[in-house]
C-alpha atoms as a PDB file:
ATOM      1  CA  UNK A   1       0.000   0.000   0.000  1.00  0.00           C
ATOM      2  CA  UNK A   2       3.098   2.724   0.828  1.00  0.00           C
ATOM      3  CA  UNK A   3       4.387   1.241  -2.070  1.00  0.00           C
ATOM      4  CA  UNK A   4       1.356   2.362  -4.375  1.00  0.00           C
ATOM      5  CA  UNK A   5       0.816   5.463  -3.086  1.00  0.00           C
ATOM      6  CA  UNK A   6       5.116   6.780  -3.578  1.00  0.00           C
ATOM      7  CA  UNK A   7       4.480   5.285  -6.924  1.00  0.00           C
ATOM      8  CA  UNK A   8       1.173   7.740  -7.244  1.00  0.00           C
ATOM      9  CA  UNK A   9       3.211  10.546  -5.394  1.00  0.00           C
ATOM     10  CA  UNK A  10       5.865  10.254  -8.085  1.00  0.00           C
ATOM     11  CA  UNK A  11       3.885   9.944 -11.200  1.00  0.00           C
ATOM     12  CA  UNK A  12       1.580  12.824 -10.548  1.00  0.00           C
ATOM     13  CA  UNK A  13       5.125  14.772  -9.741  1.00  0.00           C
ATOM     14  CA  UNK A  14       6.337  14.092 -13.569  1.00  0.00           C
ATOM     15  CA  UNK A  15       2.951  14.763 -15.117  1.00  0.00           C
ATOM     16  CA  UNK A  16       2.713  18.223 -12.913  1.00  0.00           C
ATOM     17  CA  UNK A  17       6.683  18.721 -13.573  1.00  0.00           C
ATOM     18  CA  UNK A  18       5.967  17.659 -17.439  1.00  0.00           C
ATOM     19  CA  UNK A  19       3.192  20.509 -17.152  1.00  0.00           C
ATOM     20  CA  UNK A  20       5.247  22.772 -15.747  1.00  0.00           C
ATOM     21  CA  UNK A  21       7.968  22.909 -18.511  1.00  0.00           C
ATOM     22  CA  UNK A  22       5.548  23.641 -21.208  1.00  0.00           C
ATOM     23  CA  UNK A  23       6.036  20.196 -22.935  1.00  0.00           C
ATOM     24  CA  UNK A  24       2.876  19.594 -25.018  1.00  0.00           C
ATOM     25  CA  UNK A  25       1.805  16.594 -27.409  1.00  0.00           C
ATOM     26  CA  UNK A  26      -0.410  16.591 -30.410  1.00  0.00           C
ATOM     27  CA  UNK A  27      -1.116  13.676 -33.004  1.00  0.00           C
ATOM     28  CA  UNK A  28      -1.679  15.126 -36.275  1.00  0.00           C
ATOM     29  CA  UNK A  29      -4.303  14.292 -38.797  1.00  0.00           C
ATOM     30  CA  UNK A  30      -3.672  12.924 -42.212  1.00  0.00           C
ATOM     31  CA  UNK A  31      -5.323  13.781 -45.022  1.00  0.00           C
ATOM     32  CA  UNK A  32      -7.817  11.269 -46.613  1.00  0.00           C
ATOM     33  CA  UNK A  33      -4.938  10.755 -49.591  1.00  0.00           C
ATOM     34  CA  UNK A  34      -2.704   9.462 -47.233  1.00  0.00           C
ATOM     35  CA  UNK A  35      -4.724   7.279 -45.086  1.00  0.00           C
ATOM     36  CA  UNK A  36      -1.781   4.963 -43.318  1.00  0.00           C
ATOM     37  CA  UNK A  37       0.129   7.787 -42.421  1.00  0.00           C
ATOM     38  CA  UNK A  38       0.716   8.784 -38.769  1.00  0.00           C
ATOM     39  CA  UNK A  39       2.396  11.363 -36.998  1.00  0.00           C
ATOM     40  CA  UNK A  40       2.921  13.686 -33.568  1.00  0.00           C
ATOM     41  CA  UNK A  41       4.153  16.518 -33.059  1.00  0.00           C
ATOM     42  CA  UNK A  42       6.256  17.714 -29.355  1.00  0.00           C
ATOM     43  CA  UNK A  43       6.417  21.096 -28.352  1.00  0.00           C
ATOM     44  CA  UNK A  44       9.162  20.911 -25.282  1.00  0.00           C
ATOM     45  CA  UNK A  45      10.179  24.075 -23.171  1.00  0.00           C
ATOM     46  CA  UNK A  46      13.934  23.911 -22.816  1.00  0.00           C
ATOM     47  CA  UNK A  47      16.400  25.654 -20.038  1.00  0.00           C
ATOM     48  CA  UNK A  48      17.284  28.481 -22.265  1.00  0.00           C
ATOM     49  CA  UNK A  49      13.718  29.156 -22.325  1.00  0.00           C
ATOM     50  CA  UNK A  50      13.426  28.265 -26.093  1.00  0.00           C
ATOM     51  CA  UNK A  51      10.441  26.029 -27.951  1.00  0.00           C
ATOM     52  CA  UNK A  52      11.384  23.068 -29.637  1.00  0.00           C
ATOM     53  CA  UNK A  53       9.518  21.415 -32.405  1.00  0.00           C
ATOM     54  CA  UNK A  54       9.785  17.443 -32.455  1.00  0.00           C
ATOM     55  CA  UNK A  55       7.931  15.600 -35.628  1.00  0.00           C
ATOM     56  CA  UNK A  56       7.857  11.908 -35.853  1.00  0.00           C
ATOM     57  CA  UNK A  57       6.050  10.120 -38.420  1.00  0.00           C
ATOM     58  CA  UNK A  58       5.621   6.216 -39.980  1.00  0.00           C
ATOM     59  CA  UNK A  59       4.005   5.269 -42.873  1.00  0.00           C
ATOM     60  CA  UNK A  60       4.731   8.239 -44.663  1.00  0.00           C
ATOM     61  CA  UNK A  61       5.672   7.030 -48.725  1.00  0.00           C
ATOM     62  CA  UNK A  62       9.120   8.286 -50.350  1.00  0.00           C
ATOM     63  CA  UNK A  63       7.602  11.873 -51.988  1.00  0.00           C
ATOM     64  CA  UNK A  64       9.526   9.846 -55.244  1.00  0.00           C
ATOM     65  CA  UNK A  65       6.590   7.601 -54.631  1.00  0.00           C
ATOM     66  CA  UNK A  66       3.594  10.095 -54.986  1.00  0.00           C
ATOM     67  CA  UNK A  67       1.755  10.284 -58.127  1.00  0.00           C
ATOM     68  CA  UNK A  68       3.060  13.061 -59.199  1.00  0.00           C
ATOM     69  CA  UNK A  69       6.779  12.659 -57.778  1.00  0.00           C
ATOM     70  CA  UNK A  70       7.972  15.164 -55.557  1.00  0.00           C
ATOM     71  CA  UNK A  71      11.164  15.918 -54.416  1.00  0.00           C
ATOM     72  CA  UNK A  72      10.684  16.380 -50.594  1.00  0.00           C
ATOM     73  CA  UNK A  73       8.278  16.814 -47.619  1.00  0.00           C
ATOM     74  CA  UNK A  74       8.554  20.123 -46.190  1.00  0.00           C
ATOM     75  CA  UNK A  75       7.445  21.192 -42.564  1.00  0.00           C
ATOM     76  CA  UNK A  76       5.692  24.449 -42.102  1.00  0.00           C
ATOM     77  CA  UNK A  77       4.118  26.354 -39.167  1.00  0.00           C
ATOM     78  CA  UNK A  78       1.405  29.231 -39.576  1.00  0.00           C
ATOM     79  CA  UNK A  79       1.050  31.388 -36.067  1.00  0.00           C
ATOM     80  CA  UNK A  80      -2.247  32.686 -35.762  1.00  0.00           C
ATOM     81  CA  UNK A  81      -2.618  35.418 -38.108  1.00  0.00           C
ATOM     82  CA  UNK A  82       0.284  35.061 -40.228  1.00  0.00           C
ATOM     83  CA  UNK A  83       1.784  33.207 -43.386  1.00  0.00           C
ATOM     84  CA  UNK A  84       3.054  30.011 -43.111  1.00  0.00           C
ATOM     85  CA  UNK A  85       6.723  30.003 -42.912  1.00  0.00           C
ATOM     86  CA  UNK A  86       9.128  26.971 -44.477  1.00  0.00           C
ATOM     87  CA  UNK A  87      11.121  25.192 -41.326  1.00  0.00           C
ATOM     88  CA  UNK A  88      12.626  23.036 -43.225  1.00  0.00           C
ATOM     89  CA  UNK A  89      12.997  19.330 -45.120  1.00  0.00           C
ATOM     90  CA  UNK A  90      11.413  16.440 -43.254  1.00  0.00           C
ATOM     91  CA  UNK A  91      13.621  13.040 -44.176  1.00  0.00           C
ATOM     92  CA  UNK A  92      12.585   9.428 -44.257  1.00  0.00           C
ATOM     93  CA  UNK A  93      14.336   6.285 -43.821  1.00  0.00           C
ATOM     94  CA  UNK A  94      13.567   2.734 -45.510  1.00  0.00           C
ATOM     95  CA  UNK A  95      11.511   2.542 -42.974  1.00  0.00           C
ATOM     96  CA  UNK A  96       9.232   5.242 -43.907  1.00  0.00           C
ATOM     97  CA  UNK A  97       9.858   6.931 -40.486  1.00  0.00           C
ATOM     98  CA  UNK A  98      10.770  10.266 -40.371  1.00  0.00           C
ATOM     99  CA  UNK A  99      12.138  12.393 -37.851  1.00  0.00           C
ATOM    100  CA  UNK A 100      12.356  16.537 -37.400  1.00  0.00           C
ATOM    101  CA  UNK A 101      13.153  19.200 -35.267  1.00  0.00           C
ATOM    102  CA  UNK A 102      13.792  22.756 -34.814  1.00  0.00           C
ATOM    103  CA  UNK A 103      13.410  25.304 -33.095  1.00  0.00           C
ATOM    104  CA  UNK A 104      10.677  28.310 -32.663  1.00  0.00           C
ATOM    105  CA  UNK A 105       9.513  31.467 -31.355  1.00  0.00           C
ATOM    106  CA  UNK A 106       5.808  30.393 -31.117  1.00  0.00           C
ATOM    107  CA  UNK A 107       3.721  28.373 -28.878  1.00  0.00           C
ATOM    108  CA  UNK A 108       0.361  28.770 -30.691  1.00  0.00           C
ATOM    109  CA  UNK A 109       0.479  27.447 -33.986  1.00  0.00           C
ATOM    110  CA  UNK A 110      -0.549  24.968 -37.014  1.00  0.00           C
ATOM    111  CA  UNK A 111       2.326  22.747 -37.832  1.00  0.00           C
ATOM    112  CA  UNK A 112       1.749  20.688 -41.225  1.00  0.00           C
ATOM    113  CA  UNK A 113       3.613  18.592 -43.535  1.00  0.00           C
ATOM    114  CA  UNK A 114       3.539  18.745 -47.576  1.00  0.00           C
ATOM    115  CA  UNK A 115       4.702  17.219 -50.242  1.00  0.00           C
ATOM    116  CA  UNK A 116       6.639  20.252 -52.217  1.00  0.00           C
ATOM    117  CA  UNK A 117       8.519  19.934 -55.544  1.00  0.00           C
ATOM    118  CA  UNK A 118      10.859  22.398 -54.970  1.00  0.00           C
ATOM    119  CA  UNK A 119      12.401  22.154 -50.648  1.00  0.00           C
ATOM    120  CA  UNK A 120      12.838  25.856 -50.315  1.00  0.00           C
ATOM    121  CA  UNK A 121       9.086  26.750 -51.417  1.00  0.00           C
ATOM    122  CA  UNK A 122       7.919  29.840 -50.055  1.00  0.00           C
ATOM    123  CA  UNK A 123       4.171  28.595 -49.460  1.00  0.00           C
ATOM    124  CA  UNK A 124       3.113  25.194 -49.235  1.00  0.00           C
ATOM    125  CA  UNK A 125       1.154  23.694 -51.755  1.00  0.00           C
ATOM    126  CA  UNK A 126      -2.209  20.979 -51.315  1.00  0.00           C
ATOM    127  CA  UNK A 127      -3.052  19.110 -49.322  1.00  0.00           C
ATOM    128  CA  UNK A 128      -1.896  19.464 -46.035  1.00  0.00           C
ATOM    129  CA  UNK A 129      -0.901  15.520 -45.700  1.00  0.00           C
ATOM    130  CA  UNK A 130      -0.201  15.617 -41.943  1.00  0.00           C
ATOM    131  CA  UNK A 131      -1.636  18.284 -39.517  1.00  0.00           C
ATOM    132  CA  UNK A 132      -1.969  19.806 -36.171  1.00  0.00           C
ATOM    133  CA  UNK A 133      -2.686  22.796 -33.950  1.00  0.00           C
ATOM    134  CA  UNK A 134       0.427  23.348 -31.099  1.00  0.00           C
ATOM    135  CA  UNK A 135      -1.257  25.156 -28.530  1.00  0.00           C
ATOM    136  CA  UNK A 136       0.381  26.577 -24.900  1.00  0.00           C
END
């Protein structure tokens, strides 16, 4: 019984600590073209006080793949209110698992993922294959 409740004492500690440091989770929604794919997105307070932007996803086929072929995926976040701004090239393994991260000045957001023929577009084109809303 002490046993249970340090392990209940400990665990609400993390989640309230967790909380505390502004991490926040979101799964993001494909789009009905893609219907296999899966993905979350992490937005983590660290020390320095700056947001970081985790993305993993599985499932996702090589853009090569798409009909048409694309060159890349391409990450972009839209704050509220403004145009969505390129963050960067989202890579895949053989796996189909991809992994990306950067940094940002924004905790209230859409983050979305699309398949882009050139990797330095300056707006994204359709669909939106994976999205999300990062909220504080």
């Amino acid at each position: 019984m002490n046993m249970n409740r340090r392990l209940a004492t400990c665990a609400l500690v993390v989640s309230f600590g967790l909380a505390l440091a502004g991490a926040s989770e979101v799964r993001l929604t494909a789009d009905p073209s893609i219907p296999a794919a899966v993905g979350k997105a992490h937005l983590n307070k660290e020390k320095n006080g700056n947001l970081k932007l985790e993305l993993q996803v599985h499932h996702l086929a090589k853009p090569s793949a798409l009909t048409p072929a694309r060159q890349a995926y391409v990450v972009w976040i839209q704050p509220r209110g403004k145009d969505p701004q390129n963050q960067g090239v989202l890579k895949l393994d053989d796996k189909l698992e991809g992994k990306f991260e950067n940094t940002v000045s924004n905790q209230d957001f859409e983050v979305f993922i699309t398949a882009e023929d050139n990797p330095t577009a300056e707006s994204p084109s359709e669909p939106k294959l994976l999205k999300g809303t990062m909220q504080p």
